[in-house]
Every structure is written in C-alpha cells, then in structure tokens.
N, C-alpha and C. Protein backbone atom coordinates (compact mmCIF):
# COMPACT_ATOMS: atom_id res chain seq x y z
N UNK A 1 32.29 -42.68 4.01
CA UNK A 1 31.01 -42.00 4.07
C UNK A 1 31.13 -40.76 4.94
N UNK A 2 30.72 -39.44 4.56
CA UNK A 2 30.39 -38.19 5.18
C UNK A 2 29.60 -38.60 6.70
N UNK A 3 29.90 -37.31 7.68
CA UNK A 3 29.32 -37.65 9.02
C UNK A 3 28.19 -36.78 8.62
N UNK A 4 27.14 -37.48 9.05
CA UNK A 4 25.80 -37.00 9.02
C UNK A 4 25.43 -36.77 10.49
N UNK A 5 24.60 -36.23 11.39
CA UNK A 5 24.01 -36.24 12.62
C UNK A 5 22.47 -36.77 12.43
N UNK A 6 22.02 -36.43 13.57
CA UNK A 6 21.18 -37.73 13.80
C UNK A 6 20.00 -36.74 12.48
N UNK A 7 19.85 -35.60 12.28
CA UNK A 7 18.94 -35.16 11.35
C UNK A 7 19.05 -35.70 10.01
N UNK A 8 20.41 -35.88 9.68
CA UNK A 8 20.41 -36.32 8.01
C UNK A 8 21.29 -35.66 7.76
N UNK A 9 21.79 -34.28 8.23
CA UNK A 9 22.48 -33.15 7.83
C UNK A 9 24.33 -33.42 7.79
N UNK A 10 24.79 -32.90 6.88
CA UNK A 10 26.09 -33.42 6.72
C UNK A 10 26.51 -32.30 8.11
N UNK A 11 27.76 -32.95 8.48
CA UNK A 11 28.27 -31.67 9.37
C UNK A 11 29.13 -30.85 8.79
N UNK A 12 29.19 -31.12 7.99
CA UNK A 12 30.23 -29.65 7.18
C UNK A 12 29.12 -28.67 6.62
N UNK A 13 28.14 -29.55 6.44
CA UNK A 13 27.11 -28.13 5.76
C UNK A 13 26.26 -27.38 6.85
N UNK A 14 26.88 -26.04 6.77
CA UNK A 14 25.77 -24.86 7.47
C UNK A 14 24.86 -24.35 7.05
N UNK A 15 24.03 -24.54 7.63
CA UNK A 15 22.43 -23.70 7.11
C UNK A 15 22.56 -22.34 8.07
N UNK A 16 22.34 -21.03 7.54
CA UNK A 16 22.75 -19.68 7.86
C UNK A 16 20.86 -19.22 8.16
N UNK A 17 20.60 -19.08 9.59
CA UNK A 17 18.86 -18.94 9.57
C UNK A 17 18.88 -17.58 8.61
N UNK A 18 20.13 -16.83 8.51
CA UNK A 18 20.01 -15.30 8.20
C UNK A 18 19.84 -15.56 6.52
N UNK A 19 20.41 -16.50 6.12
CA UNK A 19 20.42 -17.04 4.64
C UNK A 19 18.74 -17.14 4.04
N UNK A 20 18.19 -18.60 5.29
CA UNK A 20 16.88 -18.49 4.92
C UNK A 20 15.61 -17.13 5.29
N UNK A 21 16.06 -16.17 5.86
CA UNK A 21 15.17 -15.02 6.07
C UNK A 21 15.48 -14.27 4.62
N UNK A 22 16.68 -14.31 4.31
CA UNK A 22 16.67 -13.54 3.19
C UNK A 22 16.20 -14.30 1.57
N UNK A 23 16.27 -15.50 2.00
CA UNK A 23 15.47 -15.97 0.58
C UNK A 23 13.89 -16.26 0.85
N UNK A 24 13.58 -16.02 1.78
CA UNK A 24 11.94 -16.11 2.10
C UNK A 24 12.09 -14.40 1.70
N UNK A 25 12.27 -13.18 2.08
CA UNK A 25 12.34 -11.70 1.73
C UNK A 25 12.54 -11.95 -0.15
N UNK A 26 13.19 -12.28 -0.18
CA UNK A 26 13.39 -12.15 -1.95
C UNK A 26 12.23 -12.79 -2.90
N UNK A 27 12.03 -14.10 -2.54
CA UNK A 27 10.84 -14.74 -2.99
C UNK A 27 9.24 -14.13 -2.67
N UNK A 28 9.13 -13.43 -1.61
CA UNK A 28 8.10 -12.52 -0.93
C UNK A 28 7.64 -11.25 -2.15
N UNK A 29 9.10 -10.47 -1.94
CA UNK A 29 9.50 -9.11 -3.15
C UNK A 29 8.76 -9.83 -4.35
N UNK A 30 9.55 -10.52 -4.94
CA UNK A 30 9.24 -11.13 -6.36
C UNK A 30 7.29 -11.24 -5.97
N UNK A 31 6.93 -12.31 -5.41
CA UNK A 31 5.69 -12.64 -5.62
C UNK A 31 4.49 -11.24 -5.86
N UNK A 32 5.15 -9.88 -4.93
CA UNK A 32 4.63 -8.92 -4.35
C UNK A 32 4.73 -7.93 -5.83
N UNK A 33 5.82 -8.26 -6.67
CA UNK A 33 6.30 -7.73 -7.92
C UNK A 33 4.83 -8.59 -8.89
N UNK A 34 5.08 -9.94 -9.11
CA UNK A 34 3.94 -10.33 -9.74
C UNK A 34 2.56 -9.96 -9.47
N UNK A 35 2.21 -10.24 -8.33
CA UNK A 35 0.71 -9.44 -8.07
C UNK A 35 0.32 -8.00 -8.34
N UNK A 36 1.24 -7.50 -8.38
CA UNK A 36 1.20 -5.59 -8.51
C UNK A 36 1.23 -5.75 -9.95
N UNK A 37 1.86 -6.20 -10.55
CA UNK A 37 2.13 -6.41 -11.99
C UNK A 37 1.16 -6.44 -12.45
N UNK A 38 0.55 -7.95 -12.32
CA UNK A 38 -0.53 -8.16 -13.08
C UNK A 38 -1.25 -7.25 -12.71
N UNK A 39 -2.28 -7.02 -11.45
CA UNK A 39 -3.07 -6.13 -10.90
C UNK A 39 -3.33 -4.71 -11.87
N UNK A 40 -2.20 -3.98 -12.11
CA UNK A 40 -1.82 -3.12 -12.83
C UNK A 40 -2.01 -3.43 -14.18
N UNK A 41 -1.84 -4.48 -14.99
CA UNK A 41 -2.04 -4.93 -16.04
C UNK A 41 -3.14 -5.37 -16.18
N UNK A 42 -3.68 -5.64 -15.68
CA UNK A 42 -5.32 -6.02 -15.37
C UNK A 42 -6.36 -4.94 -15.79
N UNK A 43 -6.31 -4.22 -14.85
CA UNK A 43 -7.09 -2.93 -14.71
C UNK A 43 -6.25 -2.08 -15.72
N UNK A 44 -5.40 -1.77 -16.57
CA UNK A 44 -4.89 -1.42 -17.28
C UNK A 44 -4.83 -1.29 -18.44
N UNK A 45 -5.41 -2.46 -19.18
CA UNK A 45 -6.17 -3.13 -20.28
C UNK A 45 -7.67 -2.76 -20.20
N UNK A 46 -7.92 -2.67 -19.32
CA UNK A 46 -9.43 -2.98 -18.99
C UNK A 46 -10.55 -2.24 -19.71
N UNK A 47 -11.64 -2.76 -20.85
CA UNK A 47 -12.27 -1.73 -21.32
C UNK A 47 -13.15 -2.50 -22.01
N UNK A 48 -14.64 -1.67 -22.39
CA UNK A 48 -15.82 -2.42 -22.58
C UNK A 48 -16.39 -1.41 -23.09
N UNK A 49 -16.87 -1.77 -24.63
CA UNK A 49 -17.97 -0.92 -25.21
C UNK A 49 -19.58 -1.96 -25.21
N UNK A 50 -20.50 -0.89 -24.98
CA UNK A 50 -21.88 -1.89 -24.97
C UNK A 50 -22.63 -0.50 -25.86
N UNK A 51 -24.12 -1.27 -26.39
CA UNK A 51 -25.05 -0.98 -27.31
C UNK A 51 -26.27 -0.28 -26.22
N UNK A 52 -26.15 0.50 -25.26
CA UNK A 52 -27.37 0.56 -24.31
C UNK A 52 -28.42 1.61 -25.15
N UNK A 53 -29.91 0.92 -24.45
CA UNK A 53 -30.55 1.72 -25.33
C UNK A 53 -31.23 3.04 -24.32
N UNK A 54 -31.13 4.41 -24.55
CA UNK A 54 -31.66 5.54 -24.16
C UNK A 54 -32.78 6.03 -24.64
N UNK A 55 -33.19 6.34 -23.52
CA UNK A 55 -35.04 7.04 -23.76
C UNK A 55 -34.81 8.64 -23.02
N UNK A 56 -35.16 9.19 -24.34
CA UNK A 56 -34.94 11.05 -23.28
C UNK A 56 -36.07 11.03 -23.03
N UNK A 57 -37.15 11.01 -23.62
CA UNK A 57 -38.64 11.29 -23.43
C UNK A 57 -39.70 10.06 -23.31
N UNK A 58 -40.33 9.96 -22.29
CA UNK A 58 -41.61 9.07 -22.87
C UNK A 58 -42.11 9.19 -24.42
N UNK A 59 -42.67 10.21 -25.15
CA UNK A 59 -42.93 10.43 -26.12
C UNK A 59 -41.68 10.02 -27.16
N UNK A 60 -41.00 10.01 -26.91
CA UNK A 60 -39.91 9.71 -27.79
C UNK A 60 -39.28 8.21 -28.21
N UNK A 61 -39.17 7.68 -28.97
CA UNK A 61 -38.72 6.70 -29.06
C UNK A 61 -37.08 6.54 -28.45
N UNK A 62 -36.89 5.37 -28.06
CA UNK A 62 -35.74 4.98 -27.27
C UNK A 62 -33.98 4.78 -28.66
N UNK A 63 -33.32 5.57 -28.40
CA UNK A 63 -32.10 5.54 -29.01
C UNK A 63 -30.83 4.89 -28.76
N UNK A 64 -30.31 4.15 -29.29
CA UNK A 64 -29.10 2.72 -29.26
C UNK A 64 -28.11 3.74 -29.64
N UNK A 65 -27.39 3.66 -28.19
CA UNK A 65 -26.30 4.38 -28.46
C UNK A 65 -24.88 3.63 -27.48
N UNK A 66 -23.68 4.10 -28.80
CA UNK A 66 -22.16 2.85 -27.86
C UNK A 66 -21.80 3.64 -26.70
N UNK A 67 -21.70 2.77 -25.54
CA UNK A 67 -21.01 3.51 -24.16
C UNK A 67 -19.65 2.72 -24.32
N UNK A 68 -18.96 3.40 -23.32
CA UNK A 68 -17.72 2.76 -23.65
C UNK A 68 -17.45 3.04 -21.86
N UNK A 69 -17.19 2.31 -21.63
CA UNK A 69 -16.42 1.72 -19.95
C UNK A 69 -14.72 1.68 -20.07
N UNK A 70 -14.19 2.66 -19.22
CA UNK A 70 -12.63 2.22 -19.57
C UNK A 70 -12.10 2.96 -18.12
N UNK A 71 -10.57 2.14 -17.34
CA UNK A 71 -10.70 2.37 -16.16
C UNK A 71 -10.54 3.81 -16.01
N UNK A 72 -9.65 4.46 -16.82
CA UNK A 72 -9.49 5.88 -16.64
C UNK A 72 -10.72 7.09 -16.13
N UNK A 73 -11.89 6.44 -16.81
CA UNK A 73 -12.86 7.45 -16.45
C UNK A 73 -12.86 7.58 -14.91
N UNK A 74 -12.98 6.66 -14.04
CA UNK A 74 -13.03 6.67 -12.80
C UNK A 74 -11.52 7.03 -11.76
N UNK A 75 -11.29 8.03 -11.25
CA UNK A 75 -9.96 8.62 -10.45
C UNK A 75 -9.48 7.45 -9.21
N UNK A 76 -10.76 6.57 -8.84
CA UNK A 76 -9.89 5.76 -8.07
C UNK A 76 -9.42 4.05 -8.68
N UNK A 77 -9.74 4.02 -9.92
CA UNK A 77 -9.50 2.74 -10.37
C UNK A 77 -7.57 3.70 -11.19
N UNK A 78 -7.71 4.74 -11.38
CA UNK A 78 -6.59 5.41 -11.91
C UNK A 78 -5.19 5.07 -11.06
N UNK A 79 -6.07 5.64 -9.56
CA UNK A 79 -5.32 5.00 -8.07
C UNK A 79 -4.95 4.02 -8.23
N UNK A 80 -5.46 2.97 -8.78
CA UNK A 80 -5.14 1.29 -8.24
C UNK A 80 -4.29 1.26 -9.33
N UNK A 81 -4.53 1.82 -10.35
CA UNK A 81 -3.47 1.33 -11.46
C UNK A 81 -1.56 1.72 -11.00
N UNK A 82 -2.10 3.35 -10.83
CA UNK A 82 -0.91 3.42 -10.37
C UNK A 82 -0.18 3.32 -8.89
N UNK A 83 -0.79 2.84 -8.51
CA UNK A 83 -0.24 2.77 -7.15
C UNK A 83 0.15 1.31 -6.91
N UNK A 84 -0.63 0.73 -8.33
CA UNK A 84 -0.25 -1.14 -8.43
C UNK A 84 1.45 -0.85 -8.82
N UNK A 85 1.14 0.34 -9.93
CA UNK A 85 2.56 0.06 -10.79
C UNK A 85 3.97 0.50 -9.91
N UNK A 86 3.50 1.77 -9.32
CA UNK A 86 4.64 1.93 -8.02
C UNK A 86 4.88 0.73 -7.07
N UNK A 87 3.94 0.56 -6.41
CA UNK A 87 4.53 -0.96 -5.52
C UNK A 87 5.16 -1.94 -6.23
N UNK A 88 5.05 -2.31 -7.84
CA UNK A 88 5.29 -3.33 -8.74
C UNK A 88 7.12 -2.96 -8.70
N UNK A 89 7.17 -1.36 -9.09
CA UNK A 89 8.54 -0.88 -9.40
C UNK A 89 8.97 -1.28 -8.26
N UNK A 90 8.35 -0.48 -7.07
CA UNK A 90 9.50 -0.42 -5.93
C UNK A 90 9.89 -2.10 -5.36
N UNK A 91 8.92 -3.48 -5.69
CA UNK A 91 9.26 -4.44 -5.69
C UNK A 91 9.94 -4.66 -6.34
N UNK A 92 10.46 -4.80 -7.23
CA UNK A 92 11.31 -5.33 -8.40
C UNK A 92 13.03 -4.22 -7.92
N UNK A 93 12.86 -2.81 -7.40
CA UNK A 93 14.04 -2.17 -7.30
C UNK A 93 14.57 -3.04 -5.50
N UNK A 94 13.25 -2.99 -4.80
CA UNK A 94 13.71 -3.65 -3.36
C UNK A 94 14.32 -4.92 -3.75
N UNK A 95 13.71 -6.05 -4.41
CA UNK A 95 14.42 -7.51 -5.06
C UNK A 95 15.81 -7.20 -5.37
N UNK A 96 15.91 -6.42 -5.94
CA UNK A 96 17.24 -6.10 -6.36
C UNK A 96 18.57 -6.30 -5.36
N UNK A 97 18.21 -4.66 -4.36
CA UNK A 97 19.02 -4.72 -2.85
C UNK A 97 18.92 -5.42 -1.87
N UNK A 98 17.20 -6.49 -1.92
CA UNK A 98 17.64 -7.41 -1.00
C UNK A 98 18.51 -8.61 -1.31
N UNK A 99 18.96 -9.33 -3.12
CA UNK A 99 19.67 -9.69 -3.51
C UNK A 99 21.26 -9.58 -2.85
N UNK A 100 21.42 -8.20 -2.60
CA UNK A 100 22.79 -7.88 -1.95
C UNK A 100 22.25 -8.16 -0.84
N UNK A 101 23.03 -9.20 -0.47
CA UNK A 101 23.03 -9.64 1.16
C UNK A 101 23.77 -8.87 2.33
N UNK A 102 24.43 -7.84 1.79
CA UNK A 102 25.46 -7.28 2.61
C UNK A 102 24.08 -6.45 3.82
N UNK A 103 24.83 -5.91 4.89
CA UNK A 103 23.66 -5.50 6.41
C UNK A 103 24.44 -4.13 5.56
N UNK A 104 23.22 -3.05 6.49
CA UNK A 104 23.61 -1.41 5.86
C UNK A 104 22.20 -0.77 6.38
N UNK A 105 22.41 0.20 6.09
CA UNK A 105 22.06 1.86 6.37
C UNK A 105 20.79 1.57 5.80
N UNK A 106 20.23 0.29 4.82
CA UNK A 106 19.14 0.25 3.59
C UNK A 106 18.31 -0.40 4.44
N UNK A 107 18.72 -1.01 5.26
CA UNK A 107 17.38 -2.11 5.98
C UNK A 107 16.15 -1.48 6.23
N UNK A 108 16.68 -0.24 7.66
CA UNK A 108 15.62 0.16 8.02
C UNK A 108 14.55 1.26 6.99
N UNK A 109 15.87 1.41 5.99
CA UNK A 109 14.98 2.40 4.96
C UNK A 109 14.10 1.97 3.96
N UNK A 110 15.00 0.55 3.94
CA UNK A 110 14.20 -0.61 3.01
C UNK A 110 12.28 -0.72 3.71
N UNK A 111 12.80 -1.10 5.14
CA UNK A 111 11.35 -1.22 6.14
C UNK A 111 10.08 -0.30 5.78
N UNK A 112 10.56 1.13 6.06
CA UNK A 112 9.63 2.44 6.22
C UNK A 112 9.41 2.62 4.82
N UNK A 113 9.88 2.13 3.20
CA UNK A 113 9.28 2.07 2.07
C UNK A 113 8.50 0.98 2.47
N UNK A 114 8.59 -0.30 2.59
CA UNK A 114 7.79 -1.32 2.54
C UNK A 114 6.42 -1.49 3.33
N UNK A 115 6.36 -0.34 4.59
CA UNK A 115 5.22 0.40 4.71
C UNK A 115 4.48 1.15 3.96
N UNK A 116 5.01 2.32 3.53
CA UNK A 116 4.87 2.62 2.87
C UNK A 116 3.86 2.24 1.42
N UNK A 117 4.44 1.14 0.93
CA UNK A 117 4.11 0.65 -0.33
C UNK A 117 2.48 -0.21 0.56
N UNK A 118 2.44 -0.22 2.21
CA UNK A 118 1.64 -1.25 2.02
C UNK A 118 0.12 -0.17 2.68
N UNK A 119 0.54 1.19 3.09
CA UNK A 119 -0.63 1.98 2.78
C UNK A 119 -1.20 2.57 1.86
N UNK A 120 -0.09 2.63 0.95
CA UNK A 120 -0.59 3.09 -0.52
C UNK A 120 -1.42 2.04 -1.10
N UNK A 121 -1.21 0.99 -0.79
CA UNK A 121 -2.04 -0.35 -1.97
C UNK A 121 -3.31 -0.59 -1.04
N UNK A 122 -3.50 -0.23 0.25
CA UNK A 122 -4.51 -0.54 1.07
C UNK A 122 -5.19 0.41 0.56
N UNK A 123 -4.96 2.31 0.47
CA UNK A 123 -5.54 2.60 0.33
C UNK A 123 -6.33 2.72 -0.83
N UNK A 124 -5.86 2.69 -2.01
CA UNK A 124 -6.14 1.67 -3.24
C UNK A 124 -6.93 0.75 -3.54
N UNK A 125 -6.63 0.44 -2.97
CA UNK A 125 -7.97 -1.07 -2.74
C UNK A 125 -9.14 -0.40 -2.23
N UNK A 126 -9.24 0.13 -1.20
CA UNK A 126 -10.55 0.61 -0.53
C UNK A 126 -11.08 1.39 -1.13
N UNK A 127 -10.85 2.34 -1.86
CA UNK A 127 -10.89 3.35 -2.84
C UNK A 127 -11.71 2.55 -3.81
N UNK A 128 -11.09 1.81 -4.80
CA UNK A 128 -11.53 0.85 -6.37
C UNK A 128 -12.91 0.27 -5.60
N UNK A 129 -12.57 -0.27 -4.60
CA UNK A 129 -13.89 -1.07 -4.02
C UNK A 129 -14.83 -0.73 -3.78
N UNK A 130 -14.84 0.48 -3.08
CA UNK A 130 -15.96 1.48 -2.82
C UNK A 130 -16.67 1.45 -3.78
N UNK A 131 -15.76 2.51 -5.01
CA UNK A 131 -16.53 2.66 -6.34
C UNK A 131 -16.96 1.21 -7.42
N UNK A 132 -16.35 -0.30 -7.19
CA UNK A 132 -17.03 -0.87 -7.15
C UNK A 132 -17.87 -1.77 -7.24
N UNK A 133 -18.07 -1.23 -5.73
CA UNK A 133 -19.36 -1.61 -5.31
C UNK A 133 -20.70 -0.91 -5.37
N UNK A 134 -20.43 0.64 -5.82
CA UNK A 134 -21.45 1.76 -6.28
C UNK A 134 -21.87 1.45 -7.75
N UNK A 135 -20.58 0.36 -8.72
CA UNK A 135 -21.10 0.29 -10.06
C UNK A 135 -21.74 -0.84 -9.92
N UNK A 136 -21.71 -1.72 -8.73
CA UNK A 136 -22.52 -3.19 -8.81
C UNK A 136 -24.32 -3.09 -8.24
N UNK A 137 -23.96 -2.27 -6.76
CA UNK A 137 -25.41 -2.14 -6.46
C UNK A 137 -25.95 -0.72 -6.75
N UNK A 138 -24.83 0.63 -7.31
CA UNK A 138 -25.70 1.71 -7.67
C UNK A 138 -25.82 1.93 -5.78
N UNK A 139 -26.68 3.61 -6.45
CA UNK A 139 -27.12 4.59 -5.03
C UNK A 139 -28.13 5.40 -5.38
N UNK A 140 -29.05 4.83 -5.00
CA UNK A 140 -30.38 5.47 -4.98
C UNK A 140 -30.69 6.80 -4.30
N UNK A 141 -30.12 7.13 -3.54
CA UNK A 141 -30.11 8.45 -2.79
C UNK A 141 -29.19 9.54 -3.55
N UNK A 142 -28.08 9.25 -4.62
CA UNK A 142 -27.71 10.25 -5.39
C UNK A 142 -28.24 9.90 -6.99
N UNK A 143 -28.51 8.87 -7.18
CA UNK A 143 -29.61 8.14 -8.39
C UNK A 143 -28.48 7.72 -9.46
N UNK A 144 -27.62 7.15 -8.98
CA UNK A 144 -26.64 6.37 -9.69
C UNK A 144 -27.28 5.11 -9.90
N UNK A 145 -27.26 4.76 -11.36
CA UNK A 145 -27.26 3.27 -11.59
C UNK A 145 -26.58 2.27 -11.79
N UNK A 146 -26.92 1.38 -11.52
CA UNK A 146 -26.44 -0.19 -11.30
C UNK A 146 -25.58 -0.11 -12.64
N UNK A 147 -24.31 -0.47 -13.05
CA UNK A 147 -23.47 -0.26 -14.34
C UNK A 147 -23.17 -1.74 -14.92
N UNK A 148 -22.92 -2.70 -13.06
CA UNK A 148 -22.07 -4.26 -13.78
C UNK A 148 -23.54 -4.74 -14.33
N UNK A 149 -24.28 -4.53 -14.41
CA UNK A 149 -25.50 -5.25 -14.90
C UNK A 149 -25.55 -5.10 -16.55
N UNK A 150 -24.67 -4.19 -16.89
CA UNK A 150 -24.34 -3.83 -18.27
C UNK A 150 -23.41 -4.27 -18.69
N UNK A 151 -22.19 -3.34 -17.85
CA UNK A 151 -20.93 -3.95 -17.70
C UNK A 151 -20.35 -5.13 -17.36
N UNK A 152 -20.66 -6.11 -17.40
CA UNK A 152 -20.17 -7.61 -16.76
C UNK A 152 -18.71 -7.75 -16.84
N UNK A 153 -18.21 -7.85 -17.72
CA UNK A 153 -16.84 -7.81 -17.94
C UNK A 153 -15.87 -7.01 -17.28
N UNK A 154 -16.14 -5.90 -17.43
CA UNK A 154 -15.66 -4.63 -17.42
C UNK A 154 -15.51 -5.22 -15.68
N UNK A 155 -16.49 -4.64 -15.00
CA UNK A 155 -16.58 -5.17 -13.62
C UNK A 155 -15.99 -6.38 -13.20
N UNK A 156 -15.72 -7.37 -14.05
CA UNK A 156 -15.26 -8.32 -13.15
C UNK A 156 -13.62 -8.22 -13.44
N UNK A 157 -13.00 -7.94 -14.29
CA UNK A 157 -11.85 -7.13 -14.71
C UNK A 157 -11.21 -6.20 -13.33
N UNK A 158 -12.37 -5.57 -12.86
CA UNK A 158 -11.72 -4.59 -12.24
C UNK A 158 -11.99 -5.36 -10.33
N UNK A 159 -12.81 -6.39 -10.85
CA UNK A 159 -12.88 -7.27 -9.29
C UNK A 159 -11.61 -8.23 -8.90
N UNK A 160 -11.32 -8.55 -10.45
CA UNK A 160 -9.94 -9.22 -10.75
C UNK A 160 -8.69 -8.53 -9.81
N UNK A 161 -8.70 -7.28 -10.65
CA UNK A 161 -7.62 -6.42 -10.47
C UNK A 161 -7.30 -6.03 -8.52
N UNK A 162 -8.53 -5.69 -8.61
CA UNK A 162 -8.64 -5.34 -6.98
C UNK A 162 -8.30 -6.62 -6.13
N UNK A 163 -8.81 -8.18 -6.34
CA UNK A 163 -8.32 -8.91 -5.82
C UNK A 163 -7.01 -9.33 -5.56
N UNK A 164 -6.12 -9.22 -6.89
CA UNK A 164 -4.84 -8.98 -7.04
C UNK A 164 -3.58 -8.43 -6.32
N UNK A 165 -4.61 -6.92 -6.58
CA UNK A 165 -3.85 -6.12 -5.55
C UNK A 165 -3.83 -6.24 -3.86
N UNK A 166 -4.92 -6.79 -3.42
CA UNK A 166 -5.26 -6.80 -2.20
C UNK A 166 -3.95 -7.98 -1.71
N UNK A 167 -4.39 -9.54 -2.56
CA UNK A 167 -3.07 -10.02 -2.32
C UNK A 167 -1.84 -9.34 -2.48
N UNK A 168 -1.06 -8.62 -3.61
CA UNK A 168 -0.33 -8.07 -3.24
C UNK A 168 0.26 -7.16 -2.12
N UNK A 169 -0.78 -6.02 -1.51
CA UNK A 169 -0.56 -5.82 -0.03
C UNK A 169 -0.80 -6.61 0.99
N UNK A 170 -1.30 -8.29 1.38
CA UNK A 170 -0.78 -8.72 2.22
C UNK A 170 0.32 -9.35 2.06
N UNK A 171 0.84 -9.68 0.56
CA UNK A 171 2.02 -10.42 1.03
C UNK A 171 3.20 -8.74 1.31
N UNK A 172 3.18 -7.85 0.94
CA UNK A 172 4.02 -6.15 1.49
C UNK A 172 3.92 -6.61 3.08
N UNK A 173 2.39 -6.90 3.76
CA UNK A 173 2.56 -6.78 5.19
C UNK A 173 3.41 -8.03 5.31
N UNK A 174 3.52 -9.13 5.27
CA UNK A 174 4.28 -10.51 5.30
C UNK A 174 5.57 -9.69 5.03
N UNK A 175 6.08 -8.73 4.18
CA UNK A 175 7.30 -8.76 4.32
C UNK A 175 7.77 -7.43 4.84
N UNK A 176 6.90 -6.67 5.62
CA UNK A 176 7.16 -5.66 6.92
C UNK A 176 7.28 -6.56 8.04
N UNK A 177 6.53 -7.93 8.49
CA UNK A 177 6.37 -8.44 9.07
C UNK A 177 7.74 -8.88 9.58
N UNK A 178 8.17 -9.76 8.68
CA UNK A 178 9.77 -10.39 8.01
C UNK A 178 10.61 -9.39 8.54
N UNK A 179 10.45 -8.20 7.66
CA UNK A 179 11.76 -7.45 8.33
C UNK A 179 11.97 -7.00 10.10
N UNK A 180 10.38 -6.57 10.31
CA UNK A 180 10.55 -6.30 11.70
C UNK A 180 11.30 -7.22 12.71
N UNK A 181 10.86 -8.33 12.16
CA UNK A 181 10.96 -9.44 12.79
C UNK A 181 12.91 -9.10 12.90
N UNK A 182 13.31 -9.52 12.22
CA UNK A 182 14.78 -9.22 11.80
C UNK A 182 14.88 -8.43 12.41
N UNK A 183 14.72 -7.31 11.60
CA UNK A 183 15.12 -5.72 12.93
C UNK A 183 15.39 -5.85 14.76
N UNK A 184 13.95 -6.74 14.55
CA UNK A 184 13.99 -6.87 16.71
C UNK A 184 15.27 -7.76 17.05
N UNK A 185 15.15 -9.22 15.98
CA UNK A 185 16.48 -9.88 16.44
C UNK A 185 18.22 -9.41 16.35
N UNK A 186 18.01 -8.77 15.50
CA UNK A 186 19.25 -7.63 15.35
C UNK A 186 19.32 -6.92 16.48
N UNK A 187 18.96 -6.18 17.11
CA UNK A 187 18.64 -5.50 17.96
C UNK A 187 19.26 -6.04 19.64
N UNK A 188 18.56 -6.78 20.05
CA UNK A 188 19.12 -8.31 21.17
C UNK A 188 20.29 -8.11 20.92
C-alpha cells in the first residue's frame, strides 16, 4: 500500500498552490468569455416590432403605425454590445496565454488589460442602464416616454444583457483580484 499522511494525500503526489491559482485564472477567463458572449449575443439579436397607435391631432383620428425597437438605435446599448464583444475576445485570447503556464514579461501586461477590460464593461453597464432606465420610467422634464410599457420584450432582453454583462465584469475584477494577488506574492 502507498504512504498516505495523515490528510489522505499520497506522498509522492504534489499539489503546486501555483498550479491551483492558475486553474482558478483559466476557469475565471473562460466563465468571463461566456458571460461577455452571451451578453453580446443577447443584446445583439435583440429586436421588437409593435402596432402603436398615433394621434397627430385631436381632430384627427388616431393612426396604427409599426415601430420597430432594435439595439442599434440607441449609442449606449451599441457600447454594451461592443465592449461585451471586446472583453469576450480579449477573454478567450487571455485563456489562451494563461494556458501557457510559463512566468514572463505577459503577466503584468496580462494585469493592466484585465483592468482595462474591467472599466470598459463597467462603463458599459452604467451607460445601457441609465438609458434603461429612461425607457422604463421615461423623463418628464425632457418629455420622453415610458417605451418598456410597449416594449416588454425588447426591454427585458436588454435587462438580460446588462445583467450578464455586469456579471461578467465582476468575475474581470475576481480575476485582477487573482492576479494581484500573485503579483504581491511574487514579489516577497
């Protein structure tokens, strides 16, 4: 019988903590790749025609006419799309090099993208949300109206998307977090 210690653990087998930081970093990337993904694919797809009916005039009878909702019209849902799909890429290209386990010149450059990627998706988010939340409750002081009350779909599509993404930039901070972390113990 193999010597085990008092944990269970064979003694010939090494567990490398540097092994498990880097497969918690890879599994992180990936998850951070799926959420941006979809997120991006979400809001990407996203589109809604409705029958609303318009009145130009009191005197006039009211006219049924197709609106069409699609994310492009709006510049910051454009933001979230692409700024989902950049963080999505640069996850899937970072997965890659953190795959290569070898130490290098990439870490800290790896780091200052992975910032990077995690103010771009913040700001993204705050952006889509803003606007909305202007298509859910409208603004009476510039006389915008209420849109998800039409739009249901459309809006929750893009509540989807934004949720998505938001997870996707905290798990980016989880893995600035990760690296720093590394970085400092390297460092010692």
């Amino acid at each position: 019988m193999e010597n085990q210690n008092k944990d269970g653990v064979e003694s010939g087998a090494v567990v490398r903590r540097g092994d498990h930081r880097s497969t918690v970093d890879v599994l992180l990337r990936v998850l951070a790749f799926a959420l941006t993904l979809t997120a991006a694919i979400v809001l990407g797809v996203n589109k809604q025609t409705k029958v609303v009916s318009v009145k130009l005039a009191d005197t006039l009878p009211a006219m049924n006419v197709p609106v069409v909702a699609k994310w492009h019209y709006l510049s910051a849902f454009v933001y979230l799309v692409v700024a989902n799909a950049v963080a999505c890429s640069y996850a899937a290209l970072s997965t890659i090099i953190s795959l290569n386990r070898k130490k290098g010149w990439w870490v800290p450059f790896i780091a200052i993208l992975d910032l990077l990627m995690v103010a771009m998706l913040f700001s993204a988010d705050g952006a889509a949300v803003a606007i909305g939340i202007m298509g859910y409750k409208g603004n009476s002081h510039v006389r915008w109206n209420k849109v998800c009350n039409t739009f249901g779909r459309f809006c929750g599509q893009v509540a989807a998307a934004g949720a998505l993404s938001l997870l996707g930039s905290i798990v980016f901070v989880l893995i600035v977090a990760l690296t720093t972390l590394r970085l400092h113990r390297r460092s010692k």
